[in-house]
Protein backbone atom coordinates (compact mmCIF):
# COMPACT_ATOMS: atom_id res chain seq x y z
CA UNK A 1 0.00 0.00 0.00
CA UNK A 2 1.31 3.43 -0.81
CA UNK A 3 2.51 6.08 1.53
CA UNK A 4 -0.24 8.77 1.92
CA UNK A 5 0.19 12.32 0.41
CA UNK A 6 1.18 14.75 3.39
CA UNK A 7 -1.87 16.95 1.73
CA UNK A 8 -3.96 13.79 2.67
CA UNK A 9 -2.27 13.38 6.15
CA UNK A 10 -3.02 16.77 7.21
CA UNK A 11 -6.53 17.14 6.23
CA UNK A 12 -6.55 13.62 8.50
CA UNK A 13 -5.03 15.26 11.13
CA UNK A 14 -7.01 18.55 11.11
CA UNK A 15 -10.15 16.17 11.75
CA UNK A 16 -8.63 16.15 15.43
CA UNK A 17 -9.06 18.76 17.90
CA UNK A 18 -5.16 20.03 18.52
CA UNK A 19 -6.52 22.71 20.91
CA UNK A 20 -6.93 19.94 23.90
CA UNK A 21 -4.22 19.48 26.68
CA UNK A 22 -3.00 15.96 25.36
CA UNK A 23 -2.29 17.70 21.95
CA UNK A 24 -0.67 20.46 23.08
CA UNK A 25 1.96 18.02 25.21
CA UNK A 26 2.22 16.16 22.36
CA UNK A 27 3.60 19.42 20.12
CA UNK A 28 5.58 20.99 23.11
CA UNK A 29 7.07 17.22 22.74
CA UNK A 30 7.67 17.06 19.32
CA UNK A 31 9.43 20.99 19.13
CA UNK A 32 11.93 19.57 21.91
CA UNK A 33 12.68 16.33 20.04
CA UNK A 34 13.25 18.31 16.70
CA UNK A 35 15.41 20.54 18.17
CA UNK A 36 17.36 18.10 19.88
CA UNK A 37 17.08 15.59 16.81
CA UNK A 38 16.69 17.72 13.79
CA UNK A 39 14.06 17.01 11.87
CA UNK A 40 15.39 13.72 9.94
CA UNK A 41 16.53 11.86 13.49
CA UNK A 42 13.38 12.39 15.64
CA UNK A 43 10.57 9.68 16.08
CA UNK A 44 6.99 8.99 17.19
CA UNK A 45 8.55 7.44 20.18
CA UNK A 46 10.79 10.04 20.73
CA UNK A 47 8.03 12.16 21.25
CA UNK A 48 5.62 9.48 23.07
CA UNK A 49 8.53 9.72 25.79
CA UNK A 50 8.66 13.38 26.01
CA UNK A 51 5.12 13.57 26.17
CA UNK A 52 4.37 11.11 28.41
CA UNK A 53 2.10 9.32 26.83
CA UNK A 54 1.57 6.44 24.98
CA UNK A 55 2.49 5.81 20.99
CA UNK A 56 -1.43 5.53 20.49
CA UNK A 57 -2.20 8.29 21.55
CA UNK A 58 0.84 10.36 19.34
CA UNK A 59 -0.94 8.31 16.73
CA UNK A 60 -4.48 9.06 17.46
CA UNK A 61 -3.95 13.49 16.99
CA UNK A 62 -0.88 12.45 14.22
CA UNK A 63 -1.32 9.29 12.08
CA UNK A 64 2.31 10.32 10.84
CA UNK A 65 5.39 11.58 11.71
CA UNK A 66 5.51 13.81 8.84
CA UNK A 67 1.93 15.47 9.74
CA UNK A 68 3.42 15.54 13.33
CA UNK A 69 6.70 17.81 12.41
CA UNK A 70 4.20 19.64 9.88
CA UNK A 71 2.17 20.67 12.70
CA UNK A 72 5.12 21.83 14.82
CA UNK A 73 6.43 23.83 12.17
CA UNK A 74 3.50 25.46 11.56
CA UNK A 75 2.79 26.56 15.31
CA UNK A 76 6.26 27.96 15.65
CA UNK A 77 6.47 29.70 12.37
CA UNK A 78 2.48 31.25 13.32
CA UNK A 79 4.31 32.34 16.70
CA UNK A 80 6.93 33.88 14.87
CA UNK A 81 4.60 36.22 12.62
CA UNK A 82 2.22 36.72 15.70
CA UNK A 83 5.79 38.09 17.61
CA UNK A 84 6.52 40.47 14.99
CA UNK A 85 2.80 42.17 14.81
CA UNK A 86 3.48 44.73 17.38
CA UNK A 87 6.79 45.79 15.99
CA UNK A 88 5.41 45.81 12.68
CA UNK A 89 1.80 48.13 13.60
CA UNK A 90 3.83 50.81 15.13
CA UNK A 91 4.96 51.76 12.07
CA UNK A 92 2.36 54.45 10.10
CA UNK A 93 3.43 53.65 6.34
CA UNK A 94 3.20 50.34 4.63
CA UNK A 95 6.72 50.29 3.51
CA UNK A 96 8.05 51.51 7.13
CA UNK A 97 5.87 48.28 8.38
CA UNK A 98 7.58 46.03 5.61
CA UNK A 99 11.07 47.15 6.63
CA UNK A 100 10.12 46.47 10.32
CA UNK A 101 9.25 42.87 9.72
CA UNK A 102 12.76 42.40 7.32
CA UNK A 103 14.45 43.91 10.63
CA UNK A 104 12.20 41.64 12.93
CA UNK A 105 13.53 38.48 10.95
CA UNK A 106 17.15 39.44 10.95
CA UNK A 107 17.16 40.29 14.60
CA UNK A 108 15.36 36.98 15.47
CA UNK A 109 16.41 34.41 12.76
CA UNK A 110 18.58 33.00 15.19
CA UNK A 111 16.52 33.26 18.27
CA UNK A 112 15.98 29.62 20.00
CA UNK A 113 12.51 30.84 21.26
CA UNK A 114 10.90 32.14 18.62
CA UNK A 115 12.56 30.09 15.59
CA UNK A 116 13.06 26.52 15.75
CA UNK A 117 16.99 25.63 15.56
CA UNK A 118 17.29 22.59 13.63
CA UNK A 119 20.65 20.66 15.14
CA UNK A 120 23.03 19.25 12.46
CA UNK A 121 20.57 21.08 9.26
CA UNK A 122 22.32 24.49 10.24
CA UNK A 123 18.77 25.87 9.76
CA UNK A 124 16.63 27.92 11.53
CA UNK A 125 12.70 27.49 10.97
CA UNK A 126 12.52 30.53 8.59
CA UNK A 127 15.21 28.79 6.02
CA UNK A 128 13.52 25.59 6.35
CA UNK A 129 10.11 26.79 5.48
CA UNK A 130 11.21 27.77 1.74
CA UNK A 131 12.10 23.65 1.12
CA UNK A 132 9.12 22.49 3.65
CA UNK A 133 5.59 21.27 2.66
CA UNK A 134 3.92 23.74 4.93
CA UNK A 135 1.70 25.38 2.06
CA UNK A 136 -0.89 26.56 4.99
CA UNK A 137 1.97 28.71 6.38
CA UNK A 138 2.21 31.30 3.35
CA UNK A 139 -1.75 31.63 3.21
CA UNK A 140 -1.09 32.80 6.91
CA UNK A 141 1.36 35.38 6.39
CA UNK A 142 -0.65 36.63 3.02
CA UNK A 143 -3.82 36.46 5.54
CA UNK A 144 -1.45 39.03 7.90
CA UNK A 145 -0.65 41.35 5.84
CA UNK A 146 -4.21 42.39 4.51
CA UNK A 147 -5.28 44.96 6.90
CA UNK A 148 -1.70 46.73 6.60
CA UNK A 149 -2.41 46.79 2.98
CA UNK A 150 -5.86 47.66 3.59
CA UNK A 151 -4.76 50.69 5.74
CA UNK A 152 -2.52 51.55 2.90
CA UNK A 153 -4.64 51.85 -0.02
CA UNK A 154 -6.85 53.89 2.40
CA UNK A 155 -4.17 56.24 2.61
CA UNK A 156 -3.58 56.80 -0.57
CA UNK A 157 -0.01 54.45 -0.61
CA UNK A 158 -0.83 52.32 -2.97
CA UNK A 159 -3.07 51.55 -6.09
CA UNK A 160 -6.53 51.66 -5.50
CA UNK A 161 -7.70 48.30 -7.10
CA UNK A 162 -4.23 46.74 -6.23
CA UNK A 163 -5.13 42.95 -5.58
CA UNK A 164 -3.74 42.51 -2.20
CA UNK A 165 -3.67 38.88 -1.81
CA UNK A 166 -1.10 38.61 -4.49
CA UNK A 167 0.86 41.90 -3.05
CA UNK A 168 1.19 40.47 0.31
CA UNK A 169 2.48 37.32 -1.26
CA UNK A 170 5.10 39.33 -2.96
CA UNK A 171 6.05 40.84 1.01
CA UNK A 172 6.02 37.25 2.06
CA UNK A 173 8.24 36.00 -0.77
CA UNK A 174 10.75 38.95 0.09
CA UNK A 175 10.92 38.69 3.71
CA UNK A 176 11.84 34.64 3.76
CA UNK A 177 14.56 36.00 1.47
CA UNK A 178 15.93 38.09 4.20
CA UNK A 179 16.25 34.56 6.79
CA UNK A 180 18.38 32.48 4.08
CA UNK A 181 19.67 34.63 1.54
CA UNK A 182 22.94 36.70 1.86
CA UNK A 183 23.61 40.27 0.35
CA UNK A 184 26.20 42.09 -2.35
CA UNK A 185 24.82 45.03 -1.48
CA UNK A 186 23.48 45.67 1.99
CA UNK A 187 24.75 44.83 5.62
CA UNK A 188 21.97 42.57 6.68
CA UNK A 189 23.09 43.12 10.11
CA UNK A 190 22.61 46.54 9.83
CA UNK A 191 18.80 47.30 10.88
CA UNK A 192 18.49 50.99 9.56
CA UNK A 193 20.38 49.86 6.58
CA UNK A 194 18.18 46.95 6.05
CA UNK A 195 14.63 49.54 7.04
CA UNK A 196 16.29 51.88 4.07
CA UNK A 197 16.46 48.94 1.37
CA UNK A 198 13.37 47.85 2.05
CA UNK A 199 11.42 51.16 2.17
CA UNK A 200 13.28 52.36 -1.19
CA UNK A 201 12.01 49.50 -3.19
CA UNK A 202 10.15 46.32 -1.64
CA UNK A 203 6.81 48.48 -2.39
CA UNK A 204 7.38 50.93 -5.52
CA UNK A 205 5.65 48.62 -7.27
CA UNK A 206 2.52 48.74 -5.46
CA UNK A 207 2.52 52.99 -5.77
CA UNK A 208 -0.36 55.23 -7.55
């Protein structure tokens, strides 16, 4: 019998409520194992351990490892974004609030709390999410940045009319690219120079 699709073994796995305690021990579990295992080394029993309970019930919320380190992903990746929104909405102008999250990612790309190290991969959860099979992830961060761009077409930043579904894409697209990639041009570790970049042309193309 063949493997099931991970797009099959998550819509399994959504079936089951992951808001109760046991699932919530279970992830806490499996984010400890994968950062002590990497993502390639850790098991079901691994986590069963950790958890304290039994492979069954791993099983029951999980039918999968893969769905299992999905999920983790996922929930620290959605804590990531959800860290950055305060830095991000003190900002008044769209491209100000763009820069802000490409600062927010270099500062924390490295940060064992709100990324997820990945021992041995010498990854941090941002890199890994651009080879990962965690398609939900993106429709989160598009979903995130739609009343910033909302706000901005109200202020006459950018095009009225400008689909912002695929404009926040583009944002998303540009800020992984700030986790993994390096730069000819710009100090990345350089916060106002990395703000200036990103205000002088992430968004020109979303002007009047």
């Amino acid at each position: 019998m063949s493997r099931p699709r991970l797009a099959t073994v998550a819509a399994r796995a959504v079936e089951v409520d992951l808001s109760t305690p046991t699932a919530e021990r279970i992830l806490d579990a499996g984010e400890r194992c994968i950062r002590r295992l990497g993502l390639a080394r850790f098991s079901m029993a691994d986590v069963a351990v950790q958890a304290r309970v039994s492979r069954g019930s791993v099983y029951r919320y999980f039918p999968e490892r893969d769905a299992l380190a999905r999920a983790v992903l996922e929930r620290t990746a959605k804590r990531f974004v959800q860290s950055s929104a305060e830095a991000v909405a003190r900002r008044r102008t769209l491209a100000a609030q763009v820069a802000e999250a490409a600062v927010f990612i270099r500062r924390h790309v490295r940060d064992e709390v709100l990324t997820l190290y990945l021992p041995g991969e010498g990854d941090t959860l941002l890199a890994t999410l651009l080879t990962s099979r965690i398609e939900g992830l993106v429709e989160g961060w598009i979903d995130f940045w739609q009343p910033f761009l909302a706000d901005a077409e109200r202020r006459g930043e950018i095009a009225k009319g400008l689909d912002h579904r695929q404009a926040a894409e583009w944002i998303v697209r540009i800020m992984l690219s700030f986790a993994v990639m390096p730069s000819a041009v710009v100090d990345l570790d350089d916060h106002e120079a990395v703000r200036a970049y990103v205000a002088r042309y992430i968004v020109r193309g979303f002007a009047p």
